[in-house]
Protein backbone atom coordinates (compact mmCIF):
# COMPACT_ATOMS: atom_id res chain seq x y z
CA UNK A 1 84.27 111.31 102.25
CA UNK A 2 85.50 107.68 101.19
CA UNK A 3 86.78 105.77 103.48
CA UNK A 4 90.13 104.11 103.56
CA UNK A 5 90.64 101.58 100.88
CA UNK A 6 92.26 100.64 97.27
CA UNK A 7 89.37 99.40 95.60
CA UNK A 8 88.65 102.36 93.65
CA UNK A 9 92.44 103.21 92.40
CA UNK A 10 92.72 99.76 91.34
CA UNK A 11 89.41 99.39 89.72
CA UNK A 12 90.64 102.33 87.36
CA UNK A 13 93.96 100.97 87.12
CA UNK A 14 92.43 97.89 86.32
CA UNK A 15 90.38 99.67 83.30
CA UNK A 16 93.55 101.52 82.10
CA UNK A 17 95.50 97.78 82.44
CA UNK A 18 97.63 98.65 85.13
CA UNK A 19 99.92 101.48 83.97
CA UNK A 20 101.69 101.78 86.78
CA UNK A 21 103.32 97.91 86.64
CA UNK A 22 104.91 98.88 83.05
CA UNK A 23 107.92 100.29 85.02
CA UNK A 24 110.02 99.78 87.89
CA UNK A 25 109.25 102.18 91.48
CA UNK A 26 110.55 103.56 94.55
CA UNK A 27 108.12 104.36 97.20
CA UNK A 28 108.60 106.66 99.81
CA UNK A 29 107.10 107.16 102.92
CA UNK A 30 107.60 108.64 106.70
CA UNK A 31 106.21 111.52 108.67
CA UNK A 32 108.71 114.01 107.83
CA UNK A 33 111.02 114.47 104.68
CA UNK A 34 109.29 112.67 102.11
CA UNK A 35 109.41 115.13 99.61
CA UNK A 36 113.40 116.29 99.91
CA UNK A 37 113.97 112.19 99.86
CA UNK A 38 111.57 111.39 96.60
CA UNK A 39 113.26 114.64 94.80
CA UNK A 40 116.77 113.44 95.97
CA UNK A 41 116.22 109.85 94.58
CA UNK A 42 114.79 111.19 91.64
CA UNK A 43 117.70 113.54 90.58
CA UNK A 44 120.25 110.65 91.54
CA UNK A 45 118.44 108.42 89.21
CA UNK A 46 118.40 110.72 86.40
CA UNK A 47 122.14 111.77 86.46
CA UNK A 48 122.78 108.07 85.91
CA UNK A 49 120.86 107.99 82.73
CA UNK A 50 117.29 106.69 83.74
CA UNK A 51 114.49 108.53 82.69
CA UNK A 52 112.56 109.24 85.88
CA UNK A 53 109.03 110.09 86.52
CA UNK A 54 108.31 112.11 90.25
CA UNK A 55 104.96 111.95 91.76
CA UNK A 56 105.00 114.35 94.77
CA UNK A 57 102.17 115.90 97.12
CA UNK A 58 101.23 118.39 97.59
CA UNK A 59 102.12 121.07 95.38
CA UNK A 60 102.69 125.00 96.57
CA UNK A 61 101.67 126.62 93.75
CA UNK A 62 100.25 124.85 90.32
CA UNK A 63 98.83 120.75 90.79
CA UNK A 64 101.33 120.21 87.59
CA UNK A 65 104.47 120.94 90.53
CA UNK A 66 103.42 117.68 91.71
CA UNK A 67 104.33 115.46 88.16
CA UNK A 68 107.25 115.73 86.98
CA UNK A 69 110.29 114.33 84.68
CA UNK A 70 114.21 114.92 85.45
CA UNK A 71 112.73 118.17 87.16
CA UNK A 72 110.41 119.15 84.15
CA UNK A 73 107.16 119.76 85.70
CA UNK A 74 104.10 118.15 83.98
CA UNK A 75 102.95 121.21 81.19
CA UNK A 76 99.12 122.26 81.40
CA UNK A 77 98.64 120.98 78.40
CA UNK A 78 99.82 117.66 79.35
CA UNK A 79 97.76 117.42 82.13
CA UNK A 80 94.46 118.12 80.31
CA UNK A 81 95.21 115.62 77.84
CA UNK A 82 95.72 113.00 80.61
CA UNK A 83 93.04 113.87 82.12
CA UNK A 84 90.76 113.64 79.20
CA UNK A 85 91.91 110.24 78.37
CA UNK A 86 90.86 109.56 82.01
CA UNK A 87 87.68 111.00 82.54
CA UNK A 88 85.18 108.38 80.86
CA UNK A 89 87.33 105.16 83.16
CA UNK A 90 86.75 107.78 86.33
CA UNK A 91 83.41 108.26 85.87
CA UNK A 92 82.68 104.56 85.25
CA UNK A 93 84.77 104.02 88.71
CA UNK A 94 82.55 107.00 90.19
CA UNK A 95 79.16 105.28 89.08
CA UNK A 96 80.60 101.11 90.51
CA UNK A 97 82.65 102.09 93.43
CA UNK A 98 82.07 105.48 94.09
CA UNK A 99 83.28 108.38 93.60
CA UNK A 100 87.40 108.74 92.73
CA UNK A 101 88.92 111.03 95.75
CA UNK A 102 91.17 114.36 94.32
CA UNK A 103 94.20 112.64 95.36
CA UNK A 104 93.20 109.26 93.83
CA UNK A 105 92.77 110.73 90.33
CA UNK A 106 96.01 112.98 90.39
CA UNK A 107 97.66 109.49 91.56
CA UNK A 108 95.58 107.89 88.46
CA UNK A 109 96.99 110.11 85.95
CA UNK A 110 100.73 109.97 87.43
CA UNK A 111 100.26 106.09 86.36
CA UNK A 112 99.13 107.01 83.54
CA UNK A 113 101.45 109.83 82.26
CA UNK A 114 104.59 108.11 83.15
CA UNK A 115 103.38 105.05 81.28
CA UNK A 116 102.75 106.87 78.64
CA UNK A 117 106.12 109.06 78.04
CA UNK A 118 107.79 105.69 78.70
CA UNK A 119 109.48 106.86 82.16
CA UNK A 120 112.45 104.33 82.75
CA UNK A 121 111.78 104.75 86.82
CA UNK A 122 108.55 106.05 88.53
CA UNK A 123 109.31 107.62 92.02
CA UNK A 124 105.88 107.64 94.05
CA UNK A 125 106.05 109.70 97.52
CA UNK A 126 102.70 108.49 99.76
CA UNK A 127 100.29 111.38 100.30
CA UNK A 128 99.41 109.96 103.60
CA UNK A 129 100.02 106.71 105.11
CA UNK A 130 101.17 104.04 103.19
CA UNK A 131 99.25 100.89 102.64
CA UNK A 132 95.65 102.18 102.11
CA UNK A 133 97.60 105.36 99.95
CA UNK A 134 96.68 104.89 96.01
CA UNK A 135 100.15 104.98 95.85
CA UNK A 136 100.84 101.54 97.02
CA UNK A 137 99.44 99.65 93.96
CA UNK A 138 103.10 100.13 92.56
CA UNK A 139 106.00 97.39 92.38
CA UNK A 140 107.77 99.45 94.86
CA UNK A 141 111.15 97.71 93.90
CA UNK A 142 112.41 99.81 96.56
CA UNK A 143 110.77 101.17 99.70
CA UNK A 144 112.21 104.01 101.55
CA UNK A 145 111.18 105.14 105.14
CA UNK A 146 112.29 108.22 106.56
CA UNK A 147 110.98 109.13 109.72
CA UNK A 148 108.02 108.04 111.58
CA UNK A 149 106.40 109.90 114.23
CA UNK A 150 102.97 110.95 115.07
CA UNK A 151 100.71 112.86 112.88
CA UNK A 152 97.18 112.56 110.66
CA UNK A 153 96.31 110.87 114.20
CA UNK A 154 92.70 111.02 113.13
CA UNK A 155 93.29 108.83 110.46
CA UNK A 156 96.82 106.82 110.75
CA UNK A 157 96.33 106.07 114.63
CA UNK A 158 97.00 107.47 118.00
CA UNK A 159 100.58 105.43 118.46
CA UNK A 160 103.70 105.51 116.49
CA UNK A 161 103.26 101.60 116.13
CA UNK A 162 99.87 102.14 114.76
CA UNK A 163 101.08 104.53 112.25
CA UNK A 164 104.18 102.99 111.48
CA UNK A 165 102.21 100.07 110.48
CA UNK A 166 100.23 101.50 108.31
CA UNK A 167 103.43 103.06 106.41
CA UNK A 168 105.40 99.92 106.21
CA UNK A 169 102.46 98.54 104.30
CA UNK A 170 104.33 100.24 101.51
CA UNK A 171 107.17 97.34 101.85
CA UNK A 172 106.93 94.76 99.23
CA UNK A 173 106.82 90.74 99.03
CA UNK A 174 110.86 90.02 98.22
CA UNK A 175 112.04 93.86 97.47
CA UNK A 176 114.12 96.35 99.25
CA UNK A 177 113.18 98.19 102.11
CA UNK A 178 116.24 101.11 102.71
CA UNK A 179 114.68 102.53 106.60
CA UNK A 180 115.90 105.76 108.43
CA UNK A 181 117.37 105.44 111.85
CA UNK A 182 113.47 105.17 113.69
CA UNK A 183 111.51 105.26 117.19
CA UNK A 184 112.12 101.67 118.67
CA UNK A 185 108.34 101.40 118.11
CA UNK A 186 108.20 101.93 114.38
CA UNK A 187 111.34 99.74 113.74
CA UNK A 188 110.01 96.63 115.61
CA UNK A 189 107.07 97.56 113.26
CA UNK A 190 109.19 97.65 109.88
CA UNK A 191 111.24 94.31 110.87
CA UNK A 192 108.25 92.45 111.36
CA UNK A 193 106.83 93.46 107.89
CA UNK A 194 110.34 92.57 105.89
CA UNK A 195 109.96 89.09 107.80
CA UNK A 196 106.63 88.54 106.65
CA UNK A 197 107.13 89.57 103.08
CA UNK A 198 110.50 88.24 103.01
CA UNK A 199 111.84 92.10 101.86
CA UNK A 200 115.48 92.86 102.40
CA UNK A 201 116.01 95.57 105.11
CA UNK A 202 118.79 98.45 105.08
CA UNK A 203 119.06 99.87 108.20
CA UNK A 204 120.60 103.34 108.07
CA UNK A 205 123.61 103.16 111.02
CA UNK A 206 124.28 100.20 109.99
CA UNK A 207 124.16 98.86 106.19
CA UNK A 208 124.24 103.18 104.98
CA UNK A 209 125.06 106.29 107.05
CA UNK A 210 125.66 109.88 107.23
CA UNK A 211 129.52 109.19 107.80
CA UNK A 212 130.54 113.04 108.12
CA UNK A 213 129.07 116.58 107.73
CA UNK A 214 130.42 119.99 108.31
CA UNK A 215 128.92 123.48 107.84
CA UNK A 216 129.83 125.18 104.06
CA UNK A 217 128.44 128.87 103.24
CA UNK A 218 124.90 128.49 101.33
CA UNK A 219 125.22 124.36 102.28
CA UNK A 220 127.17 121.56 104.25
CA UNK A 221 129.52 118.88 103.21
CA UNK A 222 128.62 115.35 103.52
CA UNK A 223 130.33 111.77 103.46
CA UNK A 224 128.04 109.02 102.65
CA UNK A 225 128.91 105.64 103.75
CA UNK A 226 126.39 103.29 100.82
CA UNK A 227 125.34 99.86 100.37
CA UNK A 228 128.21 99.10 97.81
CA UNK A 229 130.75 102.22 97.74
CA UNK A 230 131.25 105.50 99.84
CA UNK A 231 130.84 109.23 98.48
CA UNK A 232 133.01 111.79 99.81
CA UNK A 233 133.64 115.75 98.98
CA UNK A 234 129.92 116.23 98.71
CA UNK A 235 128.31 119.35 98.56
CA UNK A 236 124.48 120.10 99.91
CA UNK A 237 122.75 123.62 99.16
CA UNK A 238 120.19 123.18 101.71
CA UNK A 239 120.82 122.82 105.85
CA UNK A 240 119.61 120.65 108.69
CA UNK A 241 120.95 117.05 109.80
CA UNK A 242 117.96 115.57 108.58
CA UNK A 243 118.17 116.79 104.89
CA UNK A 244 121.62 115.20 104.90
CA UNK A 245 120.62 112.22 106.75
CA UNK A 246 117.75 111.84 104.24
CA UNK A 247 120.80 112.34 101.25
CA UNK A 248 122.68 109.60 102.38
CA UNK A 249 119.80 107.14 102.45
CA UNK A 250 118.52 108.70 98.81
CA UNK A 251 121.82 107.12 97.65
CA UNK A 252 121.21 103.99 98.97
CA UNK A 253 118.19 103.56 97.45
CA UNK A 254 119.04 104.40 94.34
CA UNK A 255 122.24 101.37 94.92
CA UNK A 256 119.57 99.20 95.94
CA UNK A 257 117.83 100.03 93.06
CA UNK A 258 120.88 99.28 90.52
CA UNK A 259 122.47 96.85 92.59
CA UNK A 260 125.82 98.39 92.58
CA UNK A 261 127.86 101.45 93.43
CA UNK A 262 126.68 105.02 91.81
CA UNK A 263 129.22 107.19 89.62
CA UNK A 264 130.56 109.83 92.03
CA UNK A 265 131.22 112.59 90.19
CA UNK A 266 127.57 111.70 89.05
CA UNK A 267 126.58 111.70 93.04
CA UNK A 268 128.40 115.07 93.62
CA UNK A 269 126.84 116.98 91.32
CA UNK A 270 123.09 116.20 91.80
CA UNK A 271 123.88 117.20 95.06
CA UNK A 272 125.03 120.10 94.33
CA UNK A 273 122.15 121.44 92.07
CA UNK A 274 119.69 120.41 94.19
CA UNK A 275 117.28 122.63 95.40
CA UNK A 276 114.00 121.53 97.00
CA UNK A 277 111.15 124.72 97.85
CA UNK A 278 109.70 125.37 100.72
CA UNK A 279 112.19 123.15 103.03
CA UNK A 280 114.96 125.12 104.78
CA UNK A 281 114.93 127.38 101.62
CA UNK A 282 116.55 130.39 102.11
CA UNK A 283 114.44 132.60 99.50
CA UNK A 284 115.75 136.35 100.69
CA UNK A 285 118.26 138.08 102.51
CA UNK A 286 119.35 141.29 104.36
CA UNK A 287 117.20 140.33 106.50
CA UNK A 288 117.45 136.66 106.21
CA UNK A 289 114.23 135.32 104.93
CA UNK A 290 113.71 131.43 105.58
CA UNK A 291 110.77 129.35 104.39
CA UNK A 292 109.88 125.72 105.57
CA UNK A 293 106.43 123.39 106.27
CA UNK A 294 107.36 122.24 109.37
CA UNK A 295 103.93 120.90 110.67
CA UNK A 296 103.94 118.92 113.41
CA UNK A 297 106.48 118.41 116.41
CA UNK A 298 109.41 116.49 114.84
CA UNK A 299 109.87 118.70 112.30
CA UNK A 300 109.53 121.76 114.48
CA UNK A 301 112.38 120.27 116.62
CA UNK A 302 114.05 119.45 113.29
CA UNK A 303 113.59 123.39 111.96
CA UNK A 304 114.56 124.73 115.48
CA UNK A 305 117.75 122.25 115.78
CA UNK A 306 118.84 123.14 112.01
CA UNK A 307 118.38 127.00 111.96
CA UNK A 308 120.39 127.54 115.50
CA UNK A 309 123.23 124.96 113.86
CA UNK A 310 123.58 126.90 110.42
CA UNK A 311 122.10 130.41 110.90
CA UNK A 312 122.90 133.80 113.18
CA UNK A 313 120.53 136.77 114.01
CA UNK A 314 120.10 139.44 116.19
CA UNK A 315 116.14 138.62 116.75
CA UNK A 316 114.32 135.92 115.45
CA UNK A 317 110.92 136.60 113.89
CA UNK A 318 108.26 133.46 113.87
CA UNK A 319 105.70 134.25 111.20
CA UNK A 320 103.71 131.07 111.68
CA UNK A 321 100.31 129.51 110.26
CA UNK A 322 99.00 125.68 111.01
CA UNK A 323 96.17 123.21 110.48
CA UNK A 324 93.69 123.49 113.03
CA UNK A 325 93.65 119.30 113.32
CA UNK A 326 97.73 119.48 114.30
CA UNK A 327 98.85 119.83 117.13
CA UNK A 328 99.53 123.75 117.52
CA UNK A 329 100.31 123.76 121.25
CA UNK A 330 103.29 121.34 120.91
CA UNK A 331 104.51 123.00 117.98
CA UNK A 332 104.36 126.82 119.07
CA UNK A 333 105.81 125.13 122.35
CA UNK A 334 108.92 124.07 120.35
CA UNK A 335 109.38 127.42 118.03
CA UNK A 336 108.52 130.04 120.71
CA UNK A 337 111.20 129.88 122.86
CA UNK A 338 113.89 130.45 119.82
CA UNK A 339 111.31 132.95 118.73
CA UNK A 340 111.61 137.09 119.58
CA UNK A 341 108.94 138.15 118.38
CA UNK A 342 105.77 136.09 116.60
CA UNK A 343 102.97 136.79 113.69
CA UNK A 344 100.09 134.56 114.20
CA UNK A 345 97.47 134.20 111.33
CA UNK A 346 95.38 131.92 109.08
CA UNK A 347 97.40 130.59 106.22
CA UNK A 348 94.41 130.33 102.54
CA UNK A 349 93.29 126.90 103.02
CA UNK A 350 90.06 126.73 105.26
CA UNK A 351 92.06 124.52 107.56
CA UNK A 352 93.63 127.00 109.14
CA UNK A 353 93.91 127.26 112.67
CA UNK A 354 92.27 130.96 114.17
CA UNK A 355 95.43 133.29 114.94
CA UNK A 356 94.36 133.40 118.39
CA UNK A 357 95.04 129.99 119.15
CA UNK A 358 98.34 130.67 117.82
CA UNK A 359 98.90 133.55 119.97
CA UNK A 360 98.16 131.26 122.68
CA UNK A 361 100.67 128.90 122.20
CA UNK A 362 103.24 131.32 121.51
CA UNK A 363 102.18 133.14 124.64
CA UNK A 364 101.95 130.09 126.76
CA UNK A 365 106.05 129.40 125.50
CA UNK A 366 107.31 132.39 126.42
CA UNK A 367 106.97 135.11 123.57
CA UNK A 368 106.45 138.02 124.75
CA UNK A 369 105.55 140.25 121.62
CA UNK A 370 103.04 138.35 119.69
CA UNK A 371 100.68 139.89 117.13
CA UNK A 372 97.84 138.24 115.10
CA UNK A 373 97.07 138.97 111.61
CA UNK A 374 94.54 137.87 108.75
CA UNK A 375 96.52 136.69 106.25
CA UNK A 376 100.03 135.33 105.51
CA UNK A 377 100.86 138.27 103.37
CA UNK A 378 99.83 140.57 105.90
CA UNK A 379 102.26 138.70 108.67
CA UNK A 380 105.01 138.49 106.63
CA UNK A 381 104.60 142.43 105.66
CA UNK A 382 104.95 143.16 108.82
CA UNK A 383 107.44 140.70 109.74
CA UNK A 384 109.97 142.66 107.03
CA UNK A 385 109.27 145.66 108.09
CA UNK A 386 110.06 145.08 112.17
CA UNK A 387 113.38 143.12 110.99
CA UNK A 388 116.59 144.78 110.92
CA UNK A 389 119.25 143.40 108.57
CA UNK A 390 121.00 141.57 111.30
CA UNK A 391 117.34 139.77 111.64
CA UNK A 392 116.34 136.26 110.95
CA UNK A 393 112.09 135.65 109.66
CA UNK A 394 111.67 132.71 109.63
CA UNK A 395 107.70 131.36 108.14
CA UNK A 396 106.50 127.92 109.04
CA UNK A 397 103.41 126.08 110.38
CA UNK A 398 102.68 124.68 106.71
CA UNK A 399 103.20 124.05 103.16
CA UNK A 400 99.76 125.39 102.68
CA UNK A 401 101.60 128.80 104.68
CA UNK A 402 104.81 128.42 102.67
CA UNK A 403 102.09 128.53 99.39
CA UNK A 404 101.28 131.27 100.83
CA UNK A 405 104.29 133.42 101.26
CA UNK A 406 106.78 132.10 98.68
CA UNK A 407 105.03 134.61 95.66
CA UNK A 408 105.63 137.47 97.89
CA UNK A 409 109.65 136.63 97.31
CA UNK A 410 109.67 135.50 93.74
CA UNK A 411 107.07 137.32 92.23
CA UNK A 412 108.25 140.77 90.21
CA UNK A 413 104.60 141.91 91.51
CA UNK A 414 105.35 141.70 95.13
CA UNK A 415 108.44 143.58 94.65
């Protein structure tokens, strides 16, 4: 596999002449809530008038999920035209600097696409990392860091300093860098970085915050405090602190972006449509069905903190699949003890960690009725039938797991 490094992005973005400089960017990165954040900035962006191109990783169902305009996904034909255009620059690339990674030629063609369409914004979320990402050859007028914590250790580092450095890399020489309240590690990590590159820093707490929130049905209201105006009477269709937290400092990018206050009526309502799969997403009821790709330990503790804050049950039911290279003990440790009863199993990708390992974690934190099954569907099968209406199933571990179980809800096949 190639190692870290952006010699063979740019070399093709050097042979297309640099698509991705022809408009302006916001770059996001963090360990948890990159997605919700990109797709929140995104829709803010476009209900001001700006044509906005979304490149977002990874997908749960088609690759074309992960390219989209204004919330029009990339169309398959689309795709294979891009990609045809593409294919005699990759394979000069793959004979000089060897071979173009998966993720480095979907990045390719995002440059490429939204150059093409003319896209008035380009909103790039990191697939991992930050300054050896292909992602980072972008302007990144504005930089936005949720969360850091620790995860992709085999690659980003064994610290949160280590790995926060590598994600502030995404912070440009004299742009905007809008941060999430972070570890004390990470945010001596991201001040030194704006002080090198002389980048302007927005510290949530203190230049933007989440000013209020309360608990709606389907939602929760928000106040936003922003760089240049506050938003109030705000409406969110999807629960958890963090999702709101990671609201408010959508909004400030996109002021730091226009340099000046958004329209609120404008604010309230892309809040209000949005809907973001496979995060908190509530995708059946009676009994409760909740999906989300919690994956490592922050956003376990984030799932765990958010479902006991907006959601009641009689017994909770953990159907749960997870990379073998996380770290499944510390997870399952968080989620068993809100769980009653657990499904264990392999989620598609060959990834997966063996159910048994599962079972052990769960075990280890207390749940006493665990069971272990081959697949995803099978889990969830049984999950629904165990569960009472009263019941709450929640399935995590994975976006590769949510992939998994989301057709089972939404398609007519699956009943």
């Amino acid at each position: 596999m190639p190692g870290p490094s952006l010699d063979r992005i740019r070399a093709i973005a050097e042979l297309l002449d640099h698509p991705e400089l022809t408009y302006p960017s916001v770059h996001v990165t963090g360990t948890n809530g990159k997605t919700t954040t990109a797709r929140l900035v995104s829709a803010l962006a476009c209900a001001h008038g700006l044509s906005t191109g979304t490149y977002l990783s990874p997908h749960l169902r088609s690759v074309n999920e992960r390219l989209s305009i204004c919330g029009v996904d990339m169309t398959e034909s689309e795709f294979a035209e891009e990609y045809t255009r593409l294919v005699p620059y990759h394979e000069r690339v793959d004979a000089f600097e060897g071979r173009l990674t998966y993720f480095e030629t979907l990045t390719a063609i995002a440059y490429l696409w939204f150059a093409d369409k003319p896209v008035g914004l380009g909103v790039f979320e990191v697939g991992m990392g930050g300054a050896w990402d292909a992602t980072n050859l972008i302007l990144g007028d504005v930089a936005v860091l949720c969360p850091i914590g620790l995860d992709h250790t085999a690659i980003l580092g064994t610290t949160v300093r280590e790995i926060a450095t590598e994600k502030a890399g995404i912070i440009k020489e004299g742009r905007v860098a809008i941060a999430r309240e972070q570890r004390d590690e990470a945010m001596t990590v991201i001040r030194a970085r704006c002080e090198e590159v002389g980048a302007t820093l927005a510290l949530e707490g203190e230049a933007f915050e989440l000013d209020a929130r309360g608990q709606g049905v389907g939602g929760q209201s928000l106040t936003v405090r922003g760089l240049h105006a506050s938003y109030d009477d705000l409406f969110l269709p999807v629960f958890g602190e963090q999702t709101a937290r990671n609201a408010a400092a959508s909004i400030a990018a996109v002021e730091a972006l226009f340099g000046r206050a958004l329209n609120p009526g404008a604010v309230r309502a892309t809040l209000s449509g949005f809907r973001t799969p496979g995060r908190l997403e509530v995708i059946a009821r009676h009994p409760l069905v909740i999906l989300d790709g919690a994956h490592n330990p922050d956003a376990a503790a984030a799932l765990a903190t958010a479902i006991a804050e907006a959601f009641r049950w009689e017994r909770l039911h953990l159907v749960i699949a997870m990379f073998g290279d996380k770290d499944v003990e510390t997870v399952t440790g968080i989620l068993g003890p809100v769980a009653n009863a657990a499904y264990a199993t392999p989620n598609a990708s060959p990834r997966s960690a063996p159910a048994d390992r599962l079972a052990a974690g769960l075990a280890a934190a207390g749940v006493d009725d665990v069971r272990t099954f081959d697949s995803v569907a099978d889990a969830v099968s049984a999950a629904r039938v165990a569960a009472a209406d009263g019941d709450l199933i929640v399935v995590t571990g994975s976006l590769y797991t949510v992939a998994d179980a989301r057709p089972l809800f939404t398609d007519p096949e699956h009943g």
